[in-house]
C-alpha atoms as a PDB file:
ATOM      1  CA  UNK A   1      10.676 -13.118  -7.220  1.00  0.00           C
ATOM      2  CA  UNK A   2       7.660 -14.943  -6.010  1.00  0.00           C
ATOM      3  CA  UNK A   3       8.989 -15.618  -2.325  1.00  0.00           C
ATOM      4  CA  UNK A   4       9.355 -11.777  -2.240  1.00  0.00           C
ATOM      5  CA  UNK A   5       6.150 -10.793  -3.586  1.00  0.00           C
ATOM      6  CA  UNK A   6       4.005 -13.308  -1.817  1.00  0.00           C
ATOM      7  CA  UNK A   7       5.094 -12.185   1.246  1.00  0.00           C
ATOM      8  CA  UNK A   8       5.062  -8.547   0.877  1.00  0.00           C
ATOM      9  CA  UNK A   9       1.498  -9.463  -0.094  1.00  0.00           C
ATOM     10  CA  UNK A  10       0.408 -11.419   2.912  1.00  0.00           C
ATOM     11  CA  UNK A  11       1.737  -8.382   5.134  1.00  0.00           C
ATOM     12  CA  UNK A  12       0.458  -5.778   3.483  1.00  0.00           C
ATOM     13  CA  UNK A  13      -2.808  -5.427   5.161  1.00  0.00           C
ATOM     14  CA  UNK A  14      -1.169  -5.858   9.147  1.00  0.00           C
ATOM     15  CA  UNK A  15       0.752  -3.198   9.380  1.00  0.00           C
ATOM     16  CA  UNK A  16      -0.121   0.496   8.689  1.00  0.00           C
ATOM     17  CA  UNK A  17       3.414   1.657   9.433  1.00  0.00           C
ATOM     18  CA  UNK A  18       5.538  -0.413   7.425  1.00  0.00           C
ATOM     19  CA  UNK A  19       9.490  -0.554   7.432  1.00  0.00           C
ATOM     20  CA  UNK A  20      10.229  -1.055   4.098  1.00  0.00           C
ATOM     21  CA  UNK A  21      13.699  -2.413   4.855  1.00  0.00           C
ATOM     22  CA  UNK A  22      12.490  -4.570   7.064  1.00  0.00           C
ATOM     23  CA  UNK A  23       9.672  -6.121   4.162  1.00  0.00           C
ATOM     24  CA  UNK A  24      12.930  -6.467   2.162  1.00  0.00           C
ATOM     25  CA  UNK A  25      14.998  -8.171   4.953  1.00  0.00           C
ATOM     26  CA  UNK A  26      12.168 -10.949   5.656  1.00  0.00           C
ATOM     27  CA  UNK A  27      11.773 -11.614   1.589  1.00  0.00           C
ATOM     28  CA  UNK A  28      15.609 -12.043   1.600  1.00  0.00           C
ATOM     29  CA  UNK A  29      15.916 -14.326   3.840  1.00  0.00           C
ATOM     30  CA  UNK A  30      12.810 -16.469   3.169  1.00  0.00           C
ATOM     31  CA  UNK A  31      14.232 -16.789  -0.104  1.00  0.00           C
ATOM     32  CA  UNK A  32      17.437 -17.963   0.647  1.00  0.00           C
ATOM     33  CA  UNK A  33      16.411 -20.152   4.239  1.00  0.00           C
ATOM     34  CA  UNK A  34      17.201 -23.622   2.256  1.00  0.00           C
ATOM     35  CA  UNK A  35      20.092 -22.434   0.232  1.00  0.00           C
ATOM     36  CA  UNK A  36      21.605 -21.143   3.247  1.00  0.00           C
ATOM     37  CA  UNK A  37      21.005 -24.951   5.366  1.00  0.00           C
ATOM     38  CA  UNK A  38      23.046 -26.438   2.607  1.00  0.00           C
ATOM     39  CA  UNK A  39      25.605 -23.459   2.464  1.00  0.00           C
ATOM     40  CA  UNK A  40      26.072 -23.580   5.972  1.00  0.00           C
ATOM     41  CA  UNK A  41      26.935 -27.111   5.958  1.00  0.00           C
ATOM     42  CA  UNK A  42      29.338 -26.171   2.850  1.00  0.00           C
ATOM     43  CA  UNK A  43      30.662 -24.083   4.300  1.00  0.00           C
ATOM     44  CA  UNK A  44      31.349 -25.687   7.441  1.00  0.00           C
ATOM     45  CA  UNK A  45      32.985 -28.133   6.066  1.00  0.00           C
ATOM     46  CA  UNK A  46      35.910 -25.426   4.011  1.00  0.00           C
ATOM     47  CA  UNK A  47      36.208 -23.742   7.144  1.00  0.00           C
ATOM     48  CA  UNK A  48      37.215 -27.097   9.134  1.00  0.00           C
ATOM     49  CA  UNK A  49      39.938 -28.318   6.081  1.00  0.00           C
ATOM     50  CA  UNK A  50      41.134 -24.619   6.093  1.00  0.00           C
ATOM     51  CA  UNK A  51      41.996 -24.820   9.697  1.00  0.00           C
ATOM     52  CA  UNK A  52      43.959 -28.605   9.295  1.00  0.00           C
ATOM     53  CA  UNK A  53      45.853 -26.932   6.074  1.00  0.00           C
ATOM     54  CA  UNK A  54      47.377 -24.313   8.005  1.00  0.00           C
ATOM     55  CA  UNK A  55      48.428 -25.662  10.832  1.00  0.00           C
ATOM     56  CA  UNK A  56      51.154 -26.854   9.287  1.00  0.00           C
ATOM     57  CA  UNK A  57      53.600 -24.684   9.322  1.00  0.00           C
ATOM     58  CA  UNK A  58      55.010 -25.599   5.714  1.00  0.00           C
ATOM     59  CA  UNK A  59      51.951 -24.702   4.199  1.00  0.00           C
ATOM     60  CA  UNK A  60      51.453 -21.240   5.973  1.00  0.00           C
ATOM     61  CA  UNK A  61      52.378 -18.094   3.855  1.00  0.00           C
ATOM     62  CA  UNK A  62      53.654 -16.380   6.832  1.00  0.00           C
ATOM     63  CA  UNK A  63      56.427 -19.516   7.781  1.00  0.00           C
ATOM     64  CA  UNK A  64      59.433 -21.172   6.073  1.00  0.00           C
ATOM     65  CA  UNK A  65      59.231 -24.918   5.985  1.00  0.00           C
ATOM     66  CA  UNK A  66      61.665 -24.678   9.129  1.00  0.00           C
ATOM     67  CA  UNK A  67      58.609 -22.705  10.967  1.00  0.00           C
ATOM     68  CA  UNK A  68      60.912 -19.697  11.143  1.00  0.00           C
ATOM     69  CA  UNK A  69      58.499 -16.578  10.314  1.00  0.00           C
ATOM     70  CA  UNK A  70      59.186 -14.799   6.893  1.00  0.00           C
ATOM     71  CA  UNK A  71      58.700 -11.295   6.982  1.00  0.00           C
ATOM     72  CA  UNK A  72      56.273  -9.481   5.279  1.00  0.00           C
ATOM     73  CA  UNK A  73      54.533  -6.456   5.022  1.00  0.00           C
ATOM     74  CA  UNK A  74      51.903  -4.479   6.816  1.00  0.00           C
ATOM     75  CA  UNK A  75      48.386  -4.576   5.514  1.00  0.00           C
ATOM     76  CA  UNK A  76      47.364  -2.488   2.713  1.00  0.00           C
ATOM     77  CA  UNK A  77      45.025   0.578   4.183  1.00  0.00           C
ATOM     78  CA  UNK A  78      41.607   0.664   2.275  1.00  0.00           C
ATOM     79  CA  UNK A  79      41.105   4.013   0.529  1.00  0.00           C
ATOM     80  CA  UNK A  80      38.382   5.932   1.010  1.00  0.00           C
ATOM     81  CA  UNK A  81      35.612   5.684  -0.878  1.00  0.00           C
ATOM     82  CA  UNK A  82      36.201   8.979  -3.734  1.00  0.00           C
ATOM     83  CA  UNK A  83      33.297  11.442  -3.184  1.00  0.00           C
ATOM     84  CA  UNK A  84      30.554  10.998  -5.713  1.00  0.00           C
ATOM     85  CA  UNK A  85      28.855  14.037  -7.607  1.00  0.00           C
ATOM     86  CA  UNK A  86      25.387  13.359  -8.503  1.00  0.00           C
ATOM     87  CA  UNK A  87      24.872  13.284 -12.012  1.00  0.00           C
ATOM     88  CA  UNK A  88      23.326  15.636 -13.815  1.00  0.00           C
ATOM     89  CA  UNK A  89      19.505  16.265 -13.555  1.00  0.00           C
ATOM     90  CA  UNK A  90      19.795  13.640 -10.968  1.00  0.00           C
ATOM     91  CA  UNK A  91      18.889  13.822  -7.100  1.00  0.00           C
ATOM     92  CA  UNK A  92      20.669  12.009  -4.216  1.00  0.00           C
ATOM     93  CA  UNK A  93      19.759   9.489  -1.769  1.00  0.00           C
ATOM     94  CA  UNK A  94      21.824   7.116   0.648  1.00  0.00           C
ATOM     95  CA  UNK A  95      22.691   4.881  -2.162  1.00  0.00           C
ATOM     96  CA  UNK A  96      20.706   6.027  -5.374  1.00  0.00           C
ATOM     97  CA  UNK A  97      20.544   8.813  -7.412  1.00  0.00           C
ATOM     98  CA  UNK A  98      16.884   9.005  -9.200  1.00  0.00           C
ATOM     99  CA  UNK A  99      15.035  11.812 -11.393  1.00  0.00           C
ATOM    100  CA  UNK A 100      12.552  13.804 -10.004  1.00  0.00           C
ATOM    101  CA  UNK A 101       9.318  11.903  -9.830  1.00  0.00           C
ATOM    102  CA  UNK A 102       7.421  15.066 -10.642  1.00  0.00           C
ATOM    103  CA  UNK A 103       3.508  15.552  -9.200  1.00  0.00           C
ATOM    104  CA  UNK A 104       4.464  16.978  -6.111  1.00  0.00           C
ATOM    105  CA  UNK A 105       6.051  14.515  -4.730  1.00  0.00           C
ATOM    106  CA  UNK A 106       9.570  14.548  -2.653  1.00  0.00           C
ATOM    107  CA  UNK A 107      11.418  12.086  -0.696  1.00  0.00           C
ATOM    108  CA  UNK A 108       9.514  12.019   2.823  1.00  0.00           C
ATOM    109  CA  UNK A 109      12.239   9.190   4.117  1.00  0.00           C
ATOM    110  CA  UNK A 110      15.024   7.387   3.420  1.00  0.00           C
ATOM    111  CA  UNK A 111      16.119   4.197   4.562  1.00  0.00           C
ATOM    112  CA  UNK A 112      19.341   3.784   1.849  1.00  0.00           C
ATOM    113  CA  UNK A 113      17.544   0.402  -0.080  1.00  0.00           C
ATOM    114  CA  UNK A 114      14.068   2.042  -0.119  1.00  0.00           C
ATOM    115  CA  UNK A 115      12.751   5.637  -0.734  1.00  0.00           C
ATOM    116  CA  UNK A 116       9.239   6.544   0.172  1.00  0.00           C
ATOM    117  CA  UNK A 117       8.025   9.615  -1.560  1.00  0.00           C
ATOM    118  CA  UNK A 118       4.902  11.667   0.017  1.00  0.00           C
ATOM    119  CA  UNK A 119       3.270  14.762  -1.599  1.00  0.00           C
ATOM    120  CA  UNK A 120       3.719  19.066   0.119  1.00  0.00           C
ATOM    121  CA  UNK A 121       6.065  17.478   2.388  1.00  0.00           C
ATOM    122  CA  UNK A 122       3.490  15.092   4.161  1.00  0.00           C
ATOM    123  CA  UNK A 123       5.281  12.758   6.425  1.00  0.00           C
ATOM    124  CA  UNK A 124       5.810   8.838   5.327  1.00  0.00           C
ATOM    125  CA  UNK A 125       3.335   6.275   6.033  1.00  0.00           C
ATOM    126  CA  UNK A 126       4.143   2.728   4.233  1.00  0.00           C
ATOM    127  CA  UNK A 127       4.894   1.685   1.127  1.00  0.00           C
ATOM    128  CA  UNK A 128       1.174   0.961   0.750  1.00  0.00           C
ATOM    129  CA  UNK A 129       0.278   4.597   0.833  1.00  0.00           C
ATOM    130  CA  UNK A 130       2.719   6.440  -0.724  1.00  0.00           C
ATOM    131  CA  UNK A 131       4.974   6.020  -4.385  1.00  0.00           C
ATOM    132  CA  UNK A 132       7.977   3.805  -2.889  1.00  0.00           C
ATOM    133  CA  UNK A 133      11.303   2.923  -4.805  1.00  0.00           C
ATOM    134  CA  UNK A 134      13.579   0.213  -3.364  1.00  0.00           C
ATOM    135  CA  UNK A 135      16.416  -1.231  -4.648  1.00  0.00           C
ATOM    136  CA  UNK A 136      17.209  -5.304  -5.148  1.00  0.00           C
ATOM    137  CA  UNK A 137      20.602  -7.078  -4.631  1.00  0.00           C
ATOM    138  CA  UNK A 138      21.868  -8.607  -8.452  1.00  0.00           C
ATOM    139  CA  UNK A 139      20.923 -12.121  -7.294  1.00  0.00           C
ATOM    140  CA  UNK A 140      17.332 -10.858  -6.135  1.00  0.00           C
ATOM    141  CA  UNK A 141      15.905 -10.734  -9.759  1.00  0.00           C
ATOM    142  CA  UNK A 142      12.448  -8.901  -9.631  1.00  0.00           C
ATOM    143  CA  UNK A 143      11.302 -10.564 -12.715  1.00  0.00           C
ATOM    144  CA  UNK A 144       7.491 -11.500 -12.186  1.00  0.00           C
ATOM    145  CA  UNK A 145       4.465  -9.895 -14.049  1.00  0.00           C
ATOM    146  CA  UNK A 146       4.624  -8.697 -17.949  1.00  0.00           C
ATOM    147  CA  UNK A 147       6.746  -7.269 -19.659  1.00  0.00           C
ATOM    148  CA  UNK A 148       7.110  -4.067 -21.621  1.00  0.00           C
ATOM    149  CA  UNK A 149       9.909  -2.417 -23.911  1.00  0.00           C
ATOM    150  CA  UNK A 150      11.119   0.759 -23.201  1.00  0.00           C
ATOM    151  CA  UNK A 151      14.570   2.426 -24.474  1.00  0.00           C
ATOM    152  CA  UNK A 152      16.004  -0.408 -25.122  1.00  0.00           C
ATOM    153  CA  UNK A 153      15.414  -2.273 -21.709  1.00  0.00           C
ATOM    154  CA  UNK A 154      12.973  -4.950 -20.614  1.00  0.00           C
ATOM    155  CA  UNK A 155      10.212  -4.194 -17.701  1.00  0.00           C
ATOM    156  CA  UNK A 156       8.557  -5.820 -15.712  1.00  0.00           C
ATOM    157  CA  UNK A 157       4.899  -4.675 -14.667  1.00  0.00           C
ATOM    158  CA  UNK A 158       3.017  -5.446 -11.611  1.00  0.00           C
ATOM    159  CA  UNK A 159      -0.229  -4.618 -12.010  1.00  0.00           C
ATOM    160  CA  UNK A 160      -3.882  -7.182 -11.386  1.00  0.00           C
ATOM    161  CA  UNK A 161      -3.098 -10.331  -9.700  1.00  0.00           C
ATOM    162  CA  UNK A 162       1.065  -9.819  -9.544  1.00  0.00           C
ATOM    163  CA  UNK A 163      -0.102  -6.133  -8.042  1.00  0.00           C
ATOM    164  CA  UNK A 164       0.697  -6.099  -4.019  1.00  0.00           C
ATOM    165  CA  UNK A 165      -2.561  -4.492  -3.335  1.00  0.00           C
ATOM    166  CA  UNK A 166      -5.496  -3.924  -5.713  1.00  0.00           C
ATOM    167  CA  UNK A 167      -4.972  -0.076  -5.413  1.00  0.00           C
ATOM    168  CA  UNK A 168      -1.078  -0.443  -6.629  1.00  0.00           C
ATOM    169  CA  UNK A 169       0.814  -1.471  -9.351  1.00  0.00           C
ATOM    170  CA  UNK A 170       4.732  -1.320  -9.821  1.00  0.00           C
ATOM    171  CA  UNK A 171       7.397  -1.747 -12.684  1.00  0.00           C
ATOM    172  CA  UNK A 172      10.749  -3.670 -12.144  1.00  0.00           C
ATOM    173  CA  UNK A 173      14.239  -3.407 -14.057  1.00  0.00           C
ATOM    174  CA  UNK A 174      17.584  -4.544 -14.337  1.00  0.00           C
ATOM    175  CA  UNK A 175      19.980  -1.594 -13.920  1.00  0.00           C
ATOM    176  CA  UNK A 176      23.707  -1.887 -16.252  1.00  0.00           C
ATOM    177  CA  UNK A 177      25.381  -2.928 -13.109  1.00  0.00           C
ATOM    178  CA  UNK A 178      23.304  -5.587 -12.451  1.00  0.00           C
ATOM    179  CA  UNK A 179      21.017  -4.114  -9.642  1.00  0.00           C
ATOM    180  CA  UNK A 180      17.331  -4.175  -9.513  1.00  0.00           C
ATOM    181  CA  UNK A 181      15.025  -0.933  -8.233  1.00  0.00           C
ATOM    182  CA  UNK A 182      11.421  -1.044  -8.681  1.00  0.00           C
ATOM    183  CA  UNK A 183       8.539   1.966  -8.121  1.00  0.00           C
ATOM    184  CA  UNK A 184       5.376   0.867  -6.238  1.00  0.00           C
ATOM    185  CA  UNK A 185       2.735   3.339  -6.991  1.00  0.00           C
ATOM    186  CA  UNK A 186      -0.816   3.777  -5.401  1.00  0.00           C
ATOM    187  CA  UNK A 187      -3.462   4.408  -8.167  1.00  0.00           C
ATOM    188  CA  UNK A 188      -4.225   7.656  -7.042  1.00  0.00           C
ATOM    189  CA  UNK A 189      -1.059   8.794  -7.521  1.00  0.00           C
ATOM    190  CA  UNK A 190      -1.186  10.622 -10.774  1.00  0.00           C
ATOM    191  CA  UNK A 191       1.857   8.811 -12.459  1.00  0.00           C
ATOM    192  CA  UNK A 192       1.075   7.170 -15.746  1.00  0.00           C
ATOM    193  CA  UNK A 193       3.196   4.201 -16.664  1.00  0.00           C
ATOM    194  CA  UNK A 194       5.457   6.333 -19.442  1.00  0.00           C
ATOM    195  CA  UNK A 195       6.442   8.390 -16.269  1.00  0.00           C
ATOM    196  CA  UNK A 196       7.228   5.859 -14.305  1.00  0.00           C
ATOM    197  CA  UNK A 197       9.542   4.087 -17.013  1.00  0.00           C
ATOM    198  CA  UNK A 198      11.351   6.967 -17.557  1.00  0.00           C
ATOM    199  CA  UNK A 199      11.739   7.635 -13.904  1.00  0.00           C
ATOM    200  CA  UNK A 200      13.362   3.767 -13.262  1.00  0.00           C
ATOM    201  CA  UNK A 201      15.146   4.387 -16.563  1.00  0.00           C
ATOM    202  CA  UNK A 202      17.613   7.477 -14.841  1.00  0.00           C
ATOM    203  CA  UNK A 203      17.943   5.816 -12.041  1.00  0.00           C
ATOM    204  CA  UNK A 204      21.336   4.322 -10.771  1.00  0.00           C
ATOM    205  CA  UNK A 205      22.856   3.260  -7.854  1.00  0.00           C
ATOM    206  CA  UNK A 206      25.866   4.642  -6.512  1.00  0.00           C
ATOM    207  CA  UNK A 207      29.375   2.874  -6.935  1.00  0.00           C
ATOM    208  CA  UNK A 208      31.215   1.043  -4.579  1.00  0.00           C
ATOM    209  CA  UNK A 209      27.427  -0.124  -3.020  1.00  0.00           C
ATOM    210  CA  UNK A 210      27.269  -3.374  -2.158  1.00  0.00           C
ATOM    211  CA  UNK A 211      25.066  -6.339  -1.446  1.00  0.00           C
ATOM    212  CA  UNK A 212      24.509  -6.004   2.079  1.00  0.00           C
ATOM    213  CA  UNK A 213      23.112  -2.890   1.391  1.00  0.00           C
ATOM    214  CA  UNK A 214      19.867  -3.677  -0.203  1.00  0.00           C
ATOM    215  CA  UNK A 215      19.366  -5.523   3.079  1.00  0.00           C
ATOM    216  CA  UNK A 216      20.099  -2.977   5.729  1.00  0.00           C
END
């Protein structure tokens, strides 16, 4: 996703103290700013013929063609969502579960779409210091740089030019369910590009997550 990239890029150098969320928020929306101008209008437009269809009371579910009211029942309670167990091997975040990434490193914060991990417990700085994983919505396809074959799956490296800073690089893929997640890594990280397949290749995202929560 160019839009995404490119602007990630442009930032990277401002801010030491980066909200990773918040990168993801502003590539989000810059993406979709002229989709939404003509949704809006679409949208609009439904919303307006909605309101003239039901005001008539023949054509309201909840009337008789008389206007009497037809009774109906109360409003179906969500259920809970069902407690999840981390599978096995697996560890737990807001709304992942991922593999240990192994070199020392442990989650130093989570912000449920993004997971910055820091070596000995050393607190987070930005994604621009420290290993970061971050999930994309299913329409937020994270498909730029090469590509590389690994269990059966198609990545996509970020390394050189589609790199967001000359000391990183980061690989992209297309979970089963249609989500994206992607591992920035600094260079001096330790993590060879085998490790970091197979650590994007275990991870999942948990059930009953949805799109607005890539963008929290």
């Amino acid at each position: 996703m160019p839009e995404l990239h490119d602007l990630l890029h442009d930032h990277a150098g401002e801010v030491r103290d980066t909200d990773v969320a918040a990168d993801l928020r502003r590539g989000h929306r810059a993406l979709t700013r002229r989709r939404a101008r003509f949704a809006g209008g679409t949208l609009a437009a439904c919303a307006a013929a909605t309101a003239a269809v039901v005001a008539w009371p023949g054509d309201r579910p909840d009337q008789r063609p008389d206007g009497a009211p037809v009774a109906t029942e109360g409003p179906a309670t969500p259920s809970a969502t069902p407690e999840q167990t981390p599978p096995a091997g697996l560890l737990e975040s807001d709304f992942m579960y991922y593999p240990d990434l192994g070199h020392g490193f442990t989650a130093a914060r989570d912000e449920g779409a993004s997971i910055i991990f820091t070596r000995n417990g050393a607190p987070a700085g930005s994604l621009l210091d420290s290993p970061t994983l971050y999930m994309s919505t299913p329409n937020q396809p994270q498909k730029f740089g090469g590509t590389v074959e690994y269990e059966g799956r198609t990545f996509y490296r970020q390394v050189g030019a589609d790199a967001i800073r000359d000391h990183m690089w980061g690989i992209s893929t297309e979970l089963p369910d249609g989500w994206w997640v992607t591992l920035q890594v600094t260079d001096d990280a330790g993590l060879t590009e085998r490790e970091v397949l197979d650590f994007l290749h275990h991870v999942e995202v948990k059930k009953g997550v949805h799109e607005g929560a890539a963008k929290r």
